[in-house]
C-alpha atoms as a PDB file:
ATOM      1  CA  UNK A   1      69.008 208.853 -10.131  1.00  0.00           C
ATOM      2  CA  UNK A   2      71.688 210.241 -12.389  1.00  0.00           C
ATOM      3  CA  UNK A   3      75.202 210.208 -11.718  1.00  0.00           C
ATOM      4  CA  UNK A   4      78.577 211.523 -13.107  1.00  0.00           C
ATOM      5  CA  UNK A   5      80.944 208.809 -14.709  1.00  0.00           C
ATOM      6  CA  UNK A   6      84.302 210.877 -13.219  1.00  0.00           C
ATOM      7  CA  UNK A   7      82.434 212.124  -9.706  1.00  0.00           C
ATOM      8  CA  UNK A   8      84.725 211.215  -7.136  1.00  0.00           C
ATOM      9  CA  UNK A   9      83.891 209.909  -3.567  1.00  0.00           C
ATOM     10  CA  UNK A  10      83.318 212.803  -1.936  1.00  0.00           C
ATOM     11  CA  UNK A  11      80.445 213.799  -4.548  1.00  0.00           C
ATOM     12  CA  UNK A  12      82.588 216.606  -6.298  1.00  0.00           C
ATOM     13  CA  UNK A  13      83.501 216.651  -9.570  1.00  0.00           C
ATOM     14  CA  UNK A  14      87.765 215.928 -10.088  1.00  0.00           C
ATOM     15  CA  UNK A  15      89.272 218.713 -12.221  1.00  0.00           C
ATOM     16  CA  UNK A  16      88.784 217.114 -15.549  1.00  0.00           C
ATOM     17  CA  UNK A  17      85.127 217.206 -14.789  1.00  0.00           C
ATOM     18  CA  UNK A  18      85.277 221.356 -14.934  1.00  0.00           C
ATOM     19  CA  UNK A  19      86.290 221.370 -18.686  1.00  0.00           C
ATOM     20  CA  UNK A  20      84.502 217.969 -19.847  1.00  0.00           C
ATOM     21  CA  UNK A  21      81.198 216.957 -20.401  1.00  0.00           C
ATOM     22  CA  UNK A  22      80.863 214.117 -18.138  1.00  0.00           C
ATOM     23  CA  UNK A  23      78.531 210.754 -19.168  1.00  0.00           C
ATOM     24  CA  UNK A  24      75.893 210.342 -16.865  1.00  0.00           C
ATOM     25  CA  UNK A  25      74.719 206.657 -15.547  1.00  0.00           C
ATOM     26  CA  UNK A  26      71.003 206.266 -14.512  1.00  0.00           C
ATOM     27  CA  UNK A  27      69.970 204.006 -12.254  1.00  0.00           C
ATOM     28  CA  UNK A  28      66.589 203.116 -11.063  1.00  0.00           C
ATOM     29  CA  UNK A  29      66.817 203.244  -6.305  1.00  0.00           C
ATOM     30  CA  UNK A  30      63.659 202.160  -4.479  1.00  0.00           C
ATOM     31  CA  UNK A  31      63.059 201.105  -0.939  1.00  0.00           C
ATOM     32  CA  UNK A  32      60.548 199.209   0.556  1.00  0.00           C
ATOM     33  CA  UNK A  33      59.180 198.335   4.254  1.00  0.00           C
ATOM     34  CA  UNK A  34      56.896 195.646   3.492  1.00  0.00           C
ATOM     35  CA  UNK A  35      53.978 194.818   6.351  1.00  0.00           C
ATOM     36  CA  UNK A  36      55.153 193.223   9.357  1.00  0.00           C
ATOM     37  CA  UNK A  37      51.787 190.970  10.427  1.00  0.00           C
ATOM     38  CA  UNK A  38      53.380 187.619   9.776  1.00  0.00           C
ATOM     39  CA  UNK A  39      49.476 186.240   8.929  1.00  0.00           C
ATOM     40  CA  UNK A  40      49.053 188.650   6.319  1.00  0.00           C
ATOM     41  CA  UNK A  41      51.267 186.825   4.320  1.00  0.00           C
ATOM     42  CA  UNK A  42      48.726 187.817   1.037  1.00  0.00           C
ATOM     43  CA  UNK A  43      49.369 191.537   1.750  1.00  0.00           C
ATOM     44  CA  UNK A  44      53.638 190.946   2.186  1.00  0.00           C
ATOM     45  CA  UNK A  45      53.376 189.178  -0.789  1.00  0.00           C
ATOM     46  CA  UNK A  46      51.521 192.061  -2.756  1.00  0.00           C
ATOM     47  CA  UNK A  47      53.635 194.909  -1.992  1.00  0.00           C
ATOM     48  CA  UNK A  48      56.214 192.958  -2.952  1.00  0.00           C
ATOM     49  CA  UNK A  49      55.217 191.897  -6.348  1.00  0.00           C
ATOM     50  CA  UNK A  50      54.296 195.701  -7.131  1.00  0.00           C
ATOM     51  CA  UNK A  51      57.177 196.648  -6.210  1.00  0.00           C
ATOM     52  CA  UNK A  52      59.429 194.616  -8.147  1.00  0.00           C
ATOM     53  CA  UNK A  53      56.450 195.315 -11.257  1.00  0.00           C
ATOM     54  CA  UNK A  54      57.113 199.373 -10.825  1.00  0.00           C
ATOM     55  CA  UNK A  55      60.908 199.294 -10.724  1.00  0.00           C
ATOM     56  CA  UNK A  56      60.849 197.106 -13.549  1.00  0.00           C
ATOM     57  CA  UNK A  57      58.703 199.414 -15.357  1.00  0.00           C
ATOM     58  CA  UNK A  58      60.794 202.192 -14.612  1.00  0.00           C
ATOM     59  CA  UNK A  59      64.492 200.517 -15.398  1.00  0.00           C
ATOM     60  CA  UNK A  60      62.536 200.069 -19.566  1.00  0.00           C
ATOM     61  CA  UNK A  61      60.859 203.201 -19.356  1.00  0.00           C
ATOM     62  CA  UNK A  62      65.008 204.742 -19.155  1.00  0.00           C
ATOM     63  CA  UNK A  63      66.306 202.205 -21.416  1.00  0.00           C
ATOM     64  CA  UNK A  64      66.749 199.182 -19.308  1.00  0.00           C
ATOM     65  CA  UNK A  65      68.639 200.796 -16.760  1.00  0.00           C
ATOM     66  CA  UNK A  66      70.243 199.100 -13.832  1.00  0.00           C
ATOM     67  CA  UNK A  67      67.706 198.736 -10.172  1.00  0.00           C
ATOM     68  CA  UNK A  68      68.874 199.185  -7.004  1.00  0.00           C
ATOM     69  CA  UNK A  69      66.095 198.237  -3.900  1.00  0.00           C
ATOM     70  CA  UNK A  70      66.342 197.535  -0.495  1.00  0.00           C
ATOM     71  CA  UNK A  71      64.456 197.853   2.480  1.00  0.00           C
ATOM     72  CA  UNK A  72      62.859 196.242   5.222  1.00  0.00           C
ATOM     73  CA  UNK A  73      60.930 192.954   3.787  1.00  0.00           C
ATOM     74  CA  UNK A  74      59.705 192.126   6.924  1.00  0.00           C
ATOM     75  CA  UNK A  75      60.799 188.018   5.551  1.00  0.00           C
ATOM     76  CA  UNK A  76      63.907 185.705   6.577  1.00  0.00           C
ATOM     77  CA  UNK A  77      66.127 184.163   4.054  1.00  0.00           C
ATOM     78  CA  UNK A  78      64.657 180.990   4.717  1.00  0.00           C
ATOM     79  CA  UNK A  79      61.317 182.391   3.491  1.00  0.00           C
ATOM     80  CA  UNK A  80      59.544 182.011   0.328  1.00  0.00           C
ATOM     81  CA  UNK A  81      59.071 185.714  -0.207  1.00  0.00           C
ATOM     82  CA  UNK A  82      63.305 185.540  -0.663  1.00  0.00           C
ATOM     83  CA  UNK A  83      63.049 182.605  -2.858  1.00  0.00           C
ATOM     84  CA  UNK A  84      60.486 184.941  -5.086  1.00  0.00           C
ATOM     85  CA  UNK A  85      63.117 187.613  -5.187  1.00  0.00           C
ATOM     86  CA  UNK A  86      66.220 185.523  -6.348  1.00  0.00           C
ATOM     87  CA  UNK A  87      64.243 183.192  -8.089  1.00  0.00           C
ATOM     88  CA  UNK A  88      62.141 185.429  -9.656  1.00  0.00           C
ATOM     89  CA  UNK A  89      59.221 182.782  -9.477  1.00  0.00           C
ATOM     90  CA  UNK A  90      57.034 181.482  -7.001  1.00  0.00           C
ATOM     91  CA  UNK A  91      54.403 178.739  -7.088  1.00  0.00           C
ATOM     92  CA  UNK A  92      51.818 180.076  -4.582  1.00  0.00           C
ATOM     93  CA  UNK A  93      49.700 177.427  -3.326  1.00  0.00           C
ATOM     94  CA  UNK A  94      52.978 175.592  -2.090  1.00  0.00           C
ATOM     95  CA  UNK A  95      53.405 178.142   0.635  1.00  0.00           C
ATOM     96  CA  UNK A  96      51.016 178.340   3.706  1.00  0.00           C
ATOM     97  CA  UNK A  97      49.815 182.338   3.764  1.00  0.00           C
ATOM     98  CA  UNK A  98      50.376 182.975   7.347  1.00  0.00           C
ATOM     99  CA  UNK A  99      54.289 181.943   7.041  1.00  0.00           C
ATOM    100  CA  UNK A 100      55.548 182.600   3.727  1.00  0.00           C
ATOM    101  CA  UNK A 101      57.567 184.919   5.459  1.00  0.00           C
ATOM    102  CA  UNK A 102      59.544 182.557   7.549  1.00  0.00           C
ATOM    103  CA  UNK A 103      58.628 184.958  10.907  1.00  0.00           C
ATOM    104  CA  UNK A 104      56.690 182.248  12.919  1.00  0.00           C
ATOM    105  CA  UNK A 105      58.787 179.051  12.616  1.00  0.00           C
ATOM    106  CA  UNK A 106      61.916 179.708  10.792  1.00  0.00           C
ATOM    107  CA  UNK A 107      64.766 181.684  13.387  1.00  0.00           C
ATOM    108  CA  UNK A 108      68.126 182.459  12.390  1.00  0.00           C
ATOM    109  CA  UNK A 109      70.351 179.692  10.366  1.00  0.00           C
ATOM    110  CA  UNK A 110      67.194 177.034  10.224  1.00  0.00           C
ATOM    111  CA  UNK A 111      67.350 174.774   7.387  1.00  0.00           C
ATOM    112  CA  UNK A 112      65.948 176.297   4.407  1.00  0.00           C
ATOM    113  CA  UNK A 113      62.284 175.727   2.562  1.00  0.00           C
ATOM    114  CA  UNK A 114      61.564 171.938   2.564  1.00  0.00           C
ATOM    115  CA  UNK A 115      62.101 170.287  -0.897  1.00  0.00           C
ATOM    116  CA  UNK A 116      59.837 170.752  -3.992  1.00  0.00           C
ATOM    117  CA  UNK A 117      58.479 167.139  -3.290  1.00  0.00           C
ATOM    118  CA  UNK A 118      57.765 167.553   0.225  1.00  0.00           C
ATOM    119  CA  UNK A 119      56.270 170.681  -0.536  1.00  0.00           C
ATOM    120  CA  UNK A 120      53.919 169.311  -3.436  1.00  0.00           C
ATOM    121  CA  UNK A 121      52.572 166.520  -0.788  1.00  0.00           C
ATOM    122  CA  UNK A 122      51.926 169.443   1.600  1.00  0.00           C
ATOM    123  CA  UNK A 123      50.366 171.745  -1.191  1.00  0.00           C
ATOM    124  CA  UNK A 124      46.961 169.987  -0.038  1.00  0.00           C
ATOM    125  CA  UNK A 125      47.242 171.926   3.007  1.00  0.00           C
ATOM    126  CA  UNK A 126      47.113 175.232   1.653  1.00  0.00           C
ATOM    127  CA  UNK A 127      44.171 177.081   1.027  1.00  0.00           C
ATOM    128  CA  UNK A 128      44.005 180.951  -0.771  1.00  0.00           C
ATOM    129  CA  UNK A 129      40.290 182.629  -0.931  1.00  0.00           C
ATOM    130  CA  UNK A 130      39.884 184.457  -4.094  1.00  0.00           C
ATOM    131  CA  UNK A 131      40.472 187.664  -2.059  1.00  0.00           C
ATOM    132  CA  UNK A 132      43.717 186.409  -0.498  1.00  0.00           C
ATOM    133  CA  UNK A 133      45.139 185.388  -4.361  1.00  0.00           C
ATOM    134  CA  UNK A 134      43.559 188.883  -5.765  1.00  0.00           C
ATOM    135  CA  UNK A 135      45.802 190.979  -2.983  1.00  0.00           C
ATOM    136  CA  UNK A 136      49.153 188.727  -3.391  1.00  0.00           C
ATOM    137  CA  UNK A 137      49.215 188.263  -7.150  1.00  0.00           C
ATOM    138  CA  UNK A 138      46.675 190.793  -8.639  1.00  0.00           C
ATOM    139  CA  UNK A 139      44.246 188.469  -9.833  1.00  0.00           C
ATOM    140  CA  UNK A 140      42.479 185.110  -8.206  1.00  0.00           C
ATOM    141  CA  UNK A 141      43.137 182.828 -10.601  1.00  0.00           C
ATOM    142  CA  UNK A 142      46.878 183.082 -11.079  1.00  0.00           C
ATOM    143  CA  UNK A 143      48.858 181.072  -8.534  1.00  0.00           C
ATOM    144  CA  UNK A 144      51.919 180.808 -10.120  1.00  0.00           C
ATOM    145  CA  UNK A 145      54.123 184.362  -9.449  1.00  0.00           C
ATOM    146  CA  UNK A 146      56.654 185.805 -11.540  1.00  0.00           C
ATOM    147  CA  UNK A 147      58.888 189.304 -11.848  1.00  0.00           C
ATOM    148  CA  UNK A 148      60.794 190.654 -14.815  1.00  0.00           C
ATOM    149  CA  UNK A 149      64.150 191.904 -12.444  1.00  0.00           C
ATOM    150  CA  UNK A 150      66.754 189.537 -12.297  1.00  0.00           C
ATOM    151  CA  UNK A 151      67.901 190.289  -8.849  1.00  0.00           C
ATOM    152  CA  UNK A 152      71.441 189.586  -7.089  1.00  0.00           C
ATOM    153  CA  UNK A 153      71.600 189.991  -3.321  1.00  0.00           C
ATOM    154  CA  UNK A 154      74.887 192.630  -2.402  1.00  0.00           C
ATOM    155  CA  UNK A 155      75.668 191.129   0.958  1.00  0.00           C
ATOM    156  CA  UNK A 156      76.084 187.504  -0.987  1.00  0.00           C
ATOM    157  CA  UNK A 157      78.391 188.987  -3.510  1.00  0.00           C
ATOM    158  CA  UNK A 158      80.800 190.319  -1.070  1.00  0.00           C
ATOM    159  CA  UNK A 159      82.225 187.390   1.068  1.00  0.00           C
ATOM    160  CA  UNK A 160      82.230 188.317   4.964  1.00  0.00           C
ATOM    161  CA  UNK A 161      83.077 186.729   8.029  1.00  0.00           C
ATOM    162  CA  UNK A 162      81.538 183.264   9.270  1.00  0.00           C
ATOM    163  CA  UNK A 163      80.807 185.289  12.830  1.00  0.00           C
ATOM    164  CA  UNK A 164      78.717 187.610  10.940  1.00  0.00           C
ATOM    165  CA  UNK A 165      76.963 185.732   7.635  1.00  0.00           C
ATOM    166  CA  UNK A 166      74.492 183.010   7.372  1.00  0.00           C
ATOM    167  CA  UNK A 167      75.270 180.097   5.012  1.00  0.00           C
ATOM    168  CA  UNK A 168      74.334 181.457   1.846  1.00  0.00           C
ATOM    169  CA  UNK A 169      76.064 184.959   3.153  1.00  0.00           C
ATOM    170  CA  UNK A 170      73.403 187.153   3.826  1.00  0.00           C
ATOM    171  CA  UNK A 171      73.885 188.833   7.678  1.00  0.00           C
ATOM    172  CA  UNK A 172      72.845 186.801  10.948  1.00  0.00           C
ATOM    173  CA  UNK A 173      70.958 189.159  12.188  1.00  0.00           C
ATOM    174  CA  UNK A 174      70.102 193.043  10.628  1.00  0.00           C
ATOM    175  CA  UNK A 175      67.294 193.248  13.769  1.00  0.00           C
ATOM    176  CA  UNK A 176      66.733 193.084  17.202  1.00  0.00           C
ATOM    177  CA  UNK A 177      64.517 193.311  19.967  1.00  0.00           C
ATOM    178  CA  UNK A 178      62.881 191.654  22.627  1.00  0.00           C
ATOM    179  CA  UNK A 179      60.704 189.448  20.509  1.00  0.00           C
ATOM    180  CA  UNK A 180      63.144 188.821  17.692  1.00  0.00           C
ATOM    181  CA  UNK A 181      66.612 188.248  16.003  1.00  0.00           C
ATOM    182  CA  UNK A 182      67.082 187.529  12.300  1.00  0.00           C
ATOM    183  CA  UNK A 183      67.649 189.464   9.040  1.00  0.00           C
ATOM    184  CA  UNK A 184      64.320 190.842   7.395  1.00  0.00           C
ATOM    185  CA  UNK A 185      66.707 193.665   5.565  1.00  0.00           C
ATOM    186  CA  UNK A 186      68.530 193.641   2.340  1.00  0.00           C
ATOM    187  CA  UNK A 187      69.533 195.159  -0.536  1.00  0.00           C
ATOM    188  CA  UNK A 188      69.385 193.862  -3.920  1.00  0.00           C
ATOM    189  CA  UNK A 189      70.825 194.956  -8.072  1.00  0.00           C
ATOM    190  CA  UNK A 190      70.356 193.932 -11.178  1.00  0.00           C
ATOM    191  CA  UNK A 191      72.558 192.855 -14.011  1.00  0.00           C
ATOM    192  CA  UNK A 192      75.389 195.869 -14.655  1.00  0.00           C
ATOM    193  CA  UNK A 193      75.863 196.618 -10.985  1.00  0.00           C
ATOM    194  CA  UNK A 194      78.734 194.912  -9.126  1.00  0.00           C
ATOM    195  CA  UNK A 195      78.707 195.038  -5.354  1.00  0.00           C
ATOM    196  CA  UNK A 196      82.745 196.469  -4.167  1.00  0.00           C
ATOM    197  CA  UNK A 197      82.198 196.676  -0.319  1.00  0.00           C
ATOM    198  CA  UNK A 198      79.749 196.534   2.430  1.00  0.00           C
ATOM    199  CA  UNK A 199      78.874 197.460   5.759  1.00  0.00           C
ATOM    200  CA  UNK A 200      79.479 194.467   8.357  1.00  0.00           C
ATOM    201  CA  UNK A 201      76.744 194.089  10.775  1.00  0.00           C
ATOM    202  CA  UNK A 202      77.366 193.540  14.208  1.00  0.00           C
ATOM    203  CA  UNK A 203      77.805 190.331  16.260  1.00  0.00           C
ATOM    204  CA  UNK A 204      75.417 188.254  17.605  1.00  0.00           C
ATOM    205  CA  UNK A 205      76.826 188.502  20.931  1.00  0.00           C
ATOM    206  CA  UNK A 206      77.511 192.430  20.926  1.00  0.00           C
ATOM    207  CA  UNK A 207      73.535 192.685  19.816  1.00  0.00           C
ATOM    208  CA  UNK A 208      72.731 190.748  22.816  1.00  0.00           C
ATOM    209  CA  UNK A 209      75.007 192.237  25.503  1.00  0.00           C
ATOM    210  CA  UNK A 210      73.687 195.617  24.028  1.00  0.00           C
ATOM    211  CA  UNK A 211      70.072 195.569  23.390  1.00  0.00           C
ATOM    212  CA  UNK A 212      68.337 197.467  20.755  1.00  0.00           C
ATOM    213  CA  UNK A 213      67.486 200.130  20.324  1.00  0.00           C
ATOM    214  CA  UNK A 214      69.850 201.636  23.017  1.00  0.00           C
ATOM    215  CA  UNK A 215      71.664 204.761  23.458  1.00  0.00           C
ATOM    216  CA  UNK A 216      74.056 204.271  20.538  1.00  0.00           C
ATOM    217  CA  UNK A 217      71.930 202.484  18.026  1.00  0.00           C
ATOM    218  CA  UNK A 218      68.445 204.407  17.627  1.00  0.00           C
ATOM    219  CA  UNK A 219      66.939 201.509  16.410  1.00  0.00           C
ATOM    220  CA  UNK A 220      65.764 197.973  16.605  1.00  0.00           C
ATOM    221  CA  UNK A 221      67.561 197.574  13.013  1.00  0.00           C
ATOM    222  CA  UNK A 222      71.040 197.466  12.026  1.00  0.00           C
ATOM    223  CA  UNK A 223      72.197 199.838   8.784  1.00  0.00           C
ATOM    224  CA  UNK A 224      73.026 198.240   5.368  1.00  0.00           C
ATOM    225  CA  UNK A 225      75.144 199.846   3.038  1.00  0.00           C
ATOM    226  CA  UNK A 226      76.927 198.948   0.220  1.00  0.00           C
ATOM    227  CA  UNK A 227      79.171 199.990  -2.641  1.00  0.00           C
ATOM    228  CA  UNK A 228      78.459 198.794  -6.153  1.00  0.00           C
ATOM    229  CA  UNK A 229      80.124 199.389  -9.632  1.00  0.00           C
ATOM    230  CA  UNK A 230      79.098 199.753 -12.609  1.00  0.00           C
ATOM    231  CA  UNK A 231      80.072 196.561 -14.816  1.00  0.00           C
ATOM    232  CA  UNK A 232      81.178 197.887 -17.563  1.00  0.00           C
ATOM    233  CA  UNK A 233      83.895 200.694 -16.274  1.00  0.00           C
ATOM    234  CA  UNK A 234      84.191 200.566 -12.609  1.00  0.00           C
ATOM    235  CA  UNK A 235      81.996 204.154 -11.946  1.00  0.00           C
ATOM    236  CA  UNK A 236      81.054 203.662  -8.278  1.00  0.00           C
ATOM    237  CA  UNK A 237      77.140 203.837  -7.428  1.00  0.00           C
END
């Protein structure tokens, strides 16, 4: 995506723009909705790591431009397919396949991932076939995960009300329905990208009294959006 340094909010060009050649920014944008099956916790993990692999391909590719993704990751905050993304790092065989992310036993504002120790004593308990480690990591004898984007969530770098953000500041809940309430959406930059502004989500207790999808909201997820800077001269993105 290209844009212009002077392009105003309304996507036209100011005045200046008509007689100047303006600088364009590039920035790599990708989405994702990542499987749902909370089992198939090989397959979340997968699509995940490709995707962070492409956009990271793409960002060099332009120069080492800044990434923008978001998307549905079908994984709680609590889970250990978020502590891949911030972390960029993940020590597979610590995390039990069928809930690495967080869907079966980790609802809204849990506690997050046990400690490192605990988890090392439990790491006996997990067991990845060949197949499962050659679908979540790209080859069956690599356990230990890693990405090249150093990622910064948008929602935790734009304080927000206590009704409406977790602990760490991501939203309470960004879906709904009859078999579920927690976040599983986000959107994430890079280094050079400053988040300005975003989108509240809506109360726990409106999403309740309401219902989704109903006929206001179309869906059983809430909308993220967010307004982000460029570091370096304050061009909106």
């Amino acid at each position: 995506m290209q844009m212009n340094e002077n392009q105003s909010e309304t996507g036209l060009g100011t005045e200046a723009s008509k007689t100047t050649s303006p600088k364009r920014r590039n920035l790599v944008v990708g989405n994702i909705h990542v499987l749902f099956n909370p089992n198939r916790g090989d397959i979340k993990l997968g699509q995940v790591r490709i995707f962070l692999e492409r956009a990271h391909k793409l960002s060099q590719e332009w120069g080492n431009i800044p990434v923008i993704i978001g998307g549905d990751l079908n994984s709680l905050p609590q889970s250990a397919i978020y502590q891949f993304l911030t972390a960029s790092e993940l020590e597979i065989l610590l995390h039990d396949r069928r809930n690495i992310s967080g869907q079966l036993e980790c609802p809204p504002q849990q506690k997050d991932l046990k400690s490192r120790d605990e988890n090392v004593a439990r790491s006996l308990m997990y067991r990845w076939s060949d197949e499962e480690l050659r679908l979540a990591a790209g080859n069956e004898a690599l356990t230990h995960l890693q990405h090249d984007l150093k990622l910064y969530s948008a929602y935790l770098g734009v304080p927000g009300s206590r009704r409406l953000r977790d602990s760490r500041g991501e939203p309470l809940a960004t879906s709904y329905h009859s078999k579920f309430m927690g976040t599983v959406d986000y959107i994430w930059h890079t280094k050079g990208l400053i988040p300005v502004r975003v989108l509240e989500t809506l109360p726990i207790n409106i999403l309740r009294s309401a219902g989704l999808p109903n006929e206001k909201w179309g869906s059983d997820h809430l909308a993220l959006v967010c307004e982000l800077a460029f570091a370096n001269d304050g061009t909106t993105a």
